[in-house]
PDB file of N, CA and C in Angstrom:
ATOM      1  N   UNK A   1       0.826  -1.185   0.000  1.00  0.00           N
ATOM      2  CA  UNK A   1       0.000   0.000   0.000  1.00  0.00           C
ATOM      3  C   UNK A   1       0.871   1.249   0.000  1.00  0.00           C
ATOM      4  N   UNK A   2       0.625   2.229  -0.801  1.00  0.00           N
ATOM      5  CA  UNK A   2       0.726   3.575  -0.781  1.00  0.00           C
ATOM      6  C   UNK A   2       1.398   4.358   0.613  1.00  0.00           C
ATOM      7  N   UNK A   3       0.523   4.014   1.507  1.00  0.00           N
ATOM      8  CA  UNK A   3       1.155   4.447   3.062  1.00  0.00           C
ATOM      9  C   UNK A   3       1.671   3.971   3.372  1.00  0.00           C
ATOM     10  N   UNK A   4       2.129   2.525   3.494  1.00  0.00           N
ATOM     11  CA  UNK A   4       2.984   1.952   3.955  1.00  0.00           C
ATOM     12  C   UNK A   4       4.355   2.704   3.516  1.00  0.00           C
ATOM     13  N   UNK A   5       4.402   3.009   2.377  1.00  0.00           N
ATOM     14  CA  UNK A   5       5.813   3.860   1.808  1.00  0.00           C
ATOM     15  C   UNK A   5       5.789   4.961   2.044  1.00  0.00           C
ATOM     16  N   UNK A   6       4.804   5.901   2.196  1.00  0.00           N
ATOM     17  CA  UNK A   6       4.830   7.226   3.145  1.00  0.00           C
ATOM     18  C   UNK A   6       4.594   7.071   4.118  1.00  0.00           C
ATOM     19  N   UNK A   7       4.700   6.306   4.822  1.00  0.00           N
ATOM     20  CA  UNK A   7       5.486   5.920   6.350  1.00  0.00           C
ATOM     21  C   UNK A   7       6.636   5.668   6.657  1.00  0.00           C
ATOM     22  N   UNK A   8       7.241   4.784   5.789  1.00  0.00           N
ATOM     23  CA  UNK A   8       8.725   4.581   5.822  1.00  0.00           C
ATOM     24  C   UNK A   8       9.225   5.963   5.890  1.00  0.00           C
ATOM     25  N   UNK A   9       8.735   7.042   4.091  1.00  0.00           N
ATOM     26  CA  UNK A   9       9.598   7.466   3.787  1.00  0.00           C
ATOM     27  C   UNK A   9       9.577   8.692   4.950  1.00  0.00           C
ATOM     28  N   UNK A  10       8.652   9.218   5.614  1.00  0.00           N
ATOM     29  CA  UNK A  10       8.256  10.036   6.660  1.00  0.00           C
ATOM     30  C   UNK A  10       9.762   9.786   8.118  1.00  0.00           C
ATOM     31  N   UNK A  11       9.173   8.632   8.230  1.00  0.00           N
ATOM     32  CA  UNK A  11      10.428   8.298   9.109  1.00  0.00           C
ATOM     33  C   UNK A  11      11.812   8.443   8.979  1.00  0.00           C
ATOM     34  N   UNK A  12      11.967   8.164   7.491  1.00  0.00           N
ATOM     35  CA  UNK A  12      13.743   8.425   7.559  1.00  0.00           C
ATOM     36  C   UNK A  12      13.827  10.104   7.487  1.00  0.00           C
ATOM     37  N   UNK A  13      13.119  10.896   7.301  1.00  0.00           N
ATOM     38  CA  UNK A  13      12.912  12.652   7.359  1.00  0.00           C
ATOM     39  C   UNK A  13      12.980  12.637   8.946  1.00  0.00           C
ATOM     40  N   UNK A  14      12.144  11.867   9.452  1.00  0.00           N
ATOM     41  CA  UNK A  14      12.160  12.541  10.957  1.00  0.00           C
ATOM     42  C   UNK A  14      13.679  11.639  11.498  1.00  0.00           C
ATOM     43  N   UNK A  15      14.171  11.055  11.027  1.00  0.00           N
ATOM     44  CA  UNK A  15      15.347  10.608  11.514  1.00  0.00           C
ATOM     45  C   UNK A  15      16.639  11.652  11.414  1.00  0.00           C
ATOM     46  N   UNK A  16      16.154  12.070   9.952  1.00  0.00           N
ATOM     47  CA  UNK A  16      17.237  13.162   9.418  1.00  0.00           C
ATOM     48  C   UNK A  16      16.970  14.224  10.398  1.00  0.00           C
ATOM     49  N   UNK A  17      16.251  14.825  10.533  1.00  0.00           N
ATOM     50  CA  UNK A  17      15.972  16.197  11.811  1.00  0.00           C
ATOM     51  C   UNK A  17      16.226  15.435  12.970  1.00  0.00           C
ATOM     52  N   UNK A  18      16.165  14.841  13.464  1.00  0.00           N
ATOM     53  CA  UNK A  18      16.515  14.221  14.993  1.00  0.00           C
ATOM     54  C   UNK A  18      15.096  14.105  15.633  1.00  0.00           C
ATOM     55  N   UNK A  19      14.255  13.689  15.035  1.00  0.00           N
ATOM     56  CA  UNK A  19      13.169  13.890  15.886  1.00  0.00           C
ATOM     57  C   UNK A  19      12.677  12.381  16.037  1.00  0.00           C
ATOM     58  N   UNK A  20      12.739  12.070  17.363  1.00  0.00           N
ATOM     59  CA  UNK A  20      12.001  10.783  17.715  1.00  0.00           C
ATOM     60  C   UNK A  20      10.900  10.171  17.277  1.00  0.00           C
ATOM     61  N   UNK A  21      10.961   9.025  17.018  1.00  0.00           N
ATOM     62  CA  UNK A  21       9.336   8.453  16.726  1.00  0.00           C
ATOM     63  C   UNK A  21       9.332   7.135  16.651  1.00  0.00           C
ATOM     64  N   UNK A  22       8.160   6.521  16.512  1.00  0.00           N
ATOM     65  CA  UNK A  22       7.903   5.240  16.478  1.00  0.00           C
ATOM     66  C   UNK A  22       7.017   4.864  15.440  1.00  0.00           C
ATOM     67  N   UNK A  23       6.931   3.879  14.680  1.00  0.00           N
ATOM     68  CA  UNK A  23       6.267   3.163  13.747  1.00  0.00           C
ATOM     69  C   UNK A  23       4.883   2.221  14.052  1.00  0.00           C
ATOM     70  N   UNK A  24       3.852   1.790  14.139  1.00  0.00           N
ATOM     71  CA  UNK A  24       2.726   1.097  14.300  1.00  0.00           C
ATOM     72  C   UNK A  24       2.652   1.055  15.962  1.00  0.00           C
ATOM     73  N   UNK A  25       2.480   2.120  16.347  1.00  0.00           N
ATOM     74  CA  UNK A  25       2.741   2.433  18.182  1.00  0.00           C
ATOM     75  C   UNK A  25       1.113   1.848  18.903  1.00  0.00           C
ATOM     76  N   UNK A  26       1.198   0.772  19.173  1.00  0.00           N
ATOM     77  CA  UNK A  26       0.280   0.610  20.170  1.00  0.00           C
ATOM     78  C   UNK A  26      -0.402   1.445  21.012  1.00  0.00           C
ATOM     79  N   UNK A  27      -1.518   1.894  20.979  1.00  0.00           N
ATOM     80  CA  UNK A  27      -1.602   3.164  21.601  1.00  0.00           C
ATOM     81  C   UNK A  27      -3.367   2.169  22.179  1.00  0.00           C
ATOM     82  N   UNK A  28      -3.358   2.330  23.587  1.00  0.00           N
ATOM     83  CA  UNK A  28      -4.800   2.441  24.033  1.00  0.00           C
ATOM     84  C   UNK A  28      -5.699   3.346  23.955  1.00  0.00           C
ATOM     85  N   UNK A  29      -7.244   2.533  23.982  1.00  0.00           N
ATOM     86  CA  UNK A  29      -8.149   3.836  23.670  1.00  0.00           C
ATOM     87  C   UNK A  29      -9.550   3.626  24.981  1.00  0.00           C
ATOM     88  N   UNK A  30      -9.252   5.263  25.716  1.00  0.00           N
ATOM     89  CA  UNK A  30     -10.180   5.298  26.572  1.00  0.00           C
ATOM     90  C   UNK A  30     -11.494   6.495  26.583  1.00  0.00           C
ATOM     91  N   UNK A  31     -12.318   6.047  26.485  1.00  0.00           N
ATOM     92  CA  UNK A  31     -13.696   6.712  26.586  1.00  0.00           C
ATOM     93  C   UNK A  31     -13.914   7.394  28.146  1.00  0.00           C
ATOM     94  N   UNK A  32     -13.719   9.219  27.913  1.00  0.00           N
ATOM     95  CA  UNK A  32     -14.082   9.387  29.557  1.00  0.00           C
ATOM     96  C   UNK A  32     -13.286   8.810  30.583  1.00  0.00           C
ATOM     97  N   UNK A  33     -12.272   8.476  30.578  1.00  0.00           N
ATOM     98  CA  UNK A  33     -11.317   7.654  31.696  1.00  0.00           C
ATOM     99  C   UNK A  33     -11.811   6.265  31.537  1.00  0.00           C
ATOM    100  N   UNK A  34     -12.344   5.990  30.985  1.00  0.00           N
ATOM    101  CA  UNK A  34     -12.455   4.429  31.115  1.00  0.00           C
ATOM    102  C   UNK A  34     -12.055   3.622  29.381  1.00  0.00           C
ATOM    103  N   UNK A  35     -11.420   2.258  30.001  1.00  0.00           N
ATOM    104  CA  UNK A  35     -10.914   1.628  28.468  1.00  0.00           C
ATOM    105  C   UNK A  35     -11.737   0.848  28.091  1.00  0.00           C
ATOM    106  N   UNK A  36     -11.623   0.969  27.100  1.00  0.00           N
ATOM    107  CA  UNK A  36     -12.755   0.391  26.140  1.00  0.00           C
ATOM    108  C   UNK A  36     -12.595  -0.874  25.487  1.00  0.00           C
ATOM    109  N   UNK A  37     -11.204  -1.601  25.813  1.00  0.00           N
ATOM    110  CA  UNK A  37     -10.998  -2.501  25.819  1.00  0.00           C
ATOM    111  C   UNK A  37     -10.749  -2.607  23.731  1.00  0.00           C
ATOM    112  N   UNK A  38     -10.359  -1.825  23.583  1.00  0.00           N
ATOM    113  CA  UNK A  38     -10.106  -1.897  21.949  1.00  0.00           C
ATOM    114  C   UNK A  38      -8.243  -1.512  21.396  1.00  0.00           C
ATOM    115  N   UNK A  39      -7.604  -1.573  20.584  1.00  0.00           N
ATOM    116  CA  UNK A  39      -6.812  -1.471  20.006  1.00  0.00           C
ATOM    117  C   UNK A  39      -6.277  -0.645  19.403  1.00  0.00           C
ATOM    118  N   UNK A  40      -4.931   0.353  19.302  1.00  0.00           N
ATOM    119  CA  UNK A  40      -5.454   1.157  17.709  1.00  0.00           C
ATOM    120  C   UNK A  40      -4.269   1.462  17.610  1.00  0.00           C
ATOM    121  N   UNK A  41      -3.813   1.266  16.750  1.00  0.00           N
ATOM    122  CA  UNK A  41      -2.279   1.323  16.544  1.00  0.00           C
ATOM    123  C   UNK A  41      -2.266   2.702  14.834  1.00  0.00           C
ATOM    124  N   UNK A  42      -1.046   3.351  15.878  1.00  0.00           N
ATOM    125  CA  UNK A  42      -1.174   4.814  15.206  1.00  0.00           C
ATOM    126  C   UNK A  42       0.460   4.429  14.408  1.00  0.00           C
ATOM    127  N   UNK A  43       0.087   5.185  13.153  1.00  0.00           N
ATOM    128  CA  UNK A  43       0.919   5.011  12.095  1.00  0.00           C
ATOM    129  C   UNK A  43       2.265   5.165  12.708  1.00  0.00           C
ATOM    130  N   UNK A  44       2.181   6.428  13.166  1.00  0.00           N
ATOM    131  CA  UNK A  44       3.562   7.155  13.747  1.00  0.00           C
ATOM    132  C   UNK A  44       2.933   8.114  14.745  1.00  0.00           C
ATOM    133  N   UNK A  45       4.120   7.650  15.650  1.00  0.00           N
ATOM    134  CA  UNK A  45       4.012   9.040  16.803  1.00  0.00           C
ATOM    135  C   UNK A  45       5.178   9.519  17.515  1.00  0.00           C
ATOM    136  N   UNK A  46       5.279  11.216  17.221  1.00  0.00           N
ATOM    137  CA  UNK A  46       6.404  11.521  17.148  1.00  0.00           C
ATOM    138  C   UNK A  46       6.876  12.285  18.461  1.00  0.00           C
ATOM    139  N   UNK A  47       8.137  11.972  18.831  1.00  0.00           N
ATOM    140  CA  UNK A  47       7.894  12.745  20.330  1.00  0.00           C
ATOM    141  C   UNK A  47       7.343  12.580  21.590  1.00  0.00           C
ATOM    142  N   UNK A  48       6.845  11.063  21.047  1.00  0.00           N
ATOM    143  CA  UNK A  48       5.969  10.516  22.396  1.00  0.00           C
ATOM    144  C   UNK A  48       4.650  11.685  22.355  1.00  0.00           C
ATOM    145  N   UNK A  49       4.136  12.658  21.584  1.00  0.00           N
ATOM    146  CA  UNK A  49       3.190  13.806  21.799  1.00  0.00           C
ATOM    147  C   UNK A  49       2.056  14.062  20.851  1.00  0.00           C
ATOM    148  N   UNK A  50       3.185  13.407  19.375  1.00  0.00           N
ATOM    149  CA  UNK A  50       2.249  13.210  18.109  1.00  0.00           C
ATOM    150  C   UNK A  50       1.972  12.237  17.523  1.00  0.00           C
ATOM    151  N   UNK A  51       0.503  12.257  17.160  1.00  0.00           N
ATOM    152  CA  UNK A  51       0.144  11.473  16.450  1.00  0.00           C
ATOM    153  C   UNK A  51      -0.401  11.335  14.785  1.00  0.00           C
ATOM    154  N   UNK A  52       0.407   9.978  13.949  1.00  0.00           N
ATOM    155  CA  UNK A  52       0.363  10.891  12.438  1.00  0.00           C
ATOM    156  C   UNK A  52      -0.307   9.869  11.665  1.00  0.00           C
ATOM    157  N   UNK A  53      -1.463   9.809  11.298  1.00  0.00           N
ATOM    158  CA  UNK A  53      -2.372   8.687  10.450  1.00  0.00           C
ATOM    159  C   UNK A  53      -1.872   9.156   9.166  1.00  0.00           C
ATOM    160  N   UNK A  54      -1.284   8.162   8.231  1.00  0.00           N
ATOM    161  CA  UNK A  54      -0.980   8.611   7.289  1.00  0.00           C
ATOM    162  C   UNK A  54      -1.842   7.933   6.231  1.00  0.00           C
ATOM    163  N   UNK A  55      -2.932   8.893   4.905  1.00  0.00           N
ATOM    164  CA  UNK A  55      -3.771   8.315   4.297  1.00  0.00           C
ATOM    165  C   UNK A  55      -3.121   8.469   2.792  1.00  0.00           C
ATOM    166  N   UNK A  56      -3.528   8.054   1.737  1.00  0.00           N
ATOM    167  CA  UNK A  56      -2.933   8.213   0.470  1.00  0.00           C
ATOM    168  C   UNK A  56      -4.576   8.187   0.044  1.00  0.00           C
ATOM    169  N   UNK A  57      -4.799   8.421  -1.613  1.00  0.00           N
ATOM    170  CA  UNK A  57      -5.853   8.547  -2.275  1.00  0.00           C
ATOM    171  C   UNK A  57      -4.950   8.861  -3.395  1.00  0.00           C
ATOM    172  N   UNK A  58      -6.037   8.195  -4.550  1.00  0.00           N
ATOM    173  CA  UNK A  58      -5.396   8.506  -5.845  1.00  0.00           C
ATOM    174  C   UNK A  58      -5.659   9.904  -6.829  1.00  0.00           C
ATOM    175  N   UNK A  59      -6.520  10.490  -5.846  1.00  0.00           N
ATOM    176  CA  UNK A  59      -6.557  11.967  -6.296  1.00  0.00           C
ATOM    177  C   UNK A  59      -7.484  12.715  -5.211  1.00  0.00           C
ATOM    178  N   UNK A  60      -7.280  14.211  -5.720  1.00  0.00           N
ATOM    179  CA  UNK A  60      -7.516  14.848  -4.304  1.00  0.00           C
ATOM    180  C   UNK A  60      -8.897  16.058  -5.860  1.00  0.00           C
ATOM    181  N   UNK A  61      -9.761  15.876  -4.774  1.00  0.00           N
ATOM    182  CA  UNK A  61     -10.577  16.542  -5.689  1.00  0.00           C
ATOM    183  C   UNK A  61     -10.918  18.102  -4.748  1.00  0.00           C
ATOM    184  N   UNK A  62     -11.544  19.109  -5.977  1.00  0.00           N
ATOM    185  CA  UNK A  62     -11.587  20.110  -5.278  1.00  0.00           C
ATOM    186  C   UNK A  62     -13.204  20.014  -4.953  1.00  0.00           C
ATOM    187  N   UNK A  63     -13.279  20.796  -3.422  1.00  0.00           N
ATOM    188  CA  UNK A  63     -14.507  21.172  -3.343  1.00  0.00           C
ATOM    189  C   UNK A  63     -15.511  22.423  -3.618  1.00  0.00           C
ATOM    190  N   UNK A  64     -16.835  22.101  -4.039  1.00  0.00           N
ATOM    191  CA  UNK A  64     -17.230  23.315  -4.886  1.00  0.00           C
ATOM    192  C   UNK A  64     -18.243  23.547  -4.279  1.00  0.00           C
TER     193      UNK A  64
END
């Protein structure tokens, strides 16, 4: 897939700047303080602070 390679290629950029991150980061998900007992693993997250869903599409249309 498409993102899968703008993920890679994202990462070796944030490698080049020095900026920390992680790849398919396990991340829990809680409703209101409470867990919901679900999964969700975020593309990249940088800094331990950000989080980066990375989407591709084969064209970007304008809106009218």
């Amino acid at each position: 897939m498409l993102e899968t390679v703008y993920a890679a290629c994202l990462g070796l950029e944030l490698n080049r700047a020095g900026i920390a991150f992680g790849r398919q980061v396990a991340t829990p998900v809680t409703c209101k303080g409470i867990p919901i007992g679900l999964g969700f693993r975020a593309d990249v997250v940088g800094e331990d602070a950000v989080i980066v869903e990375v989407k591709a599409v084969r064209r970007m249309r304008r809106r009218s």
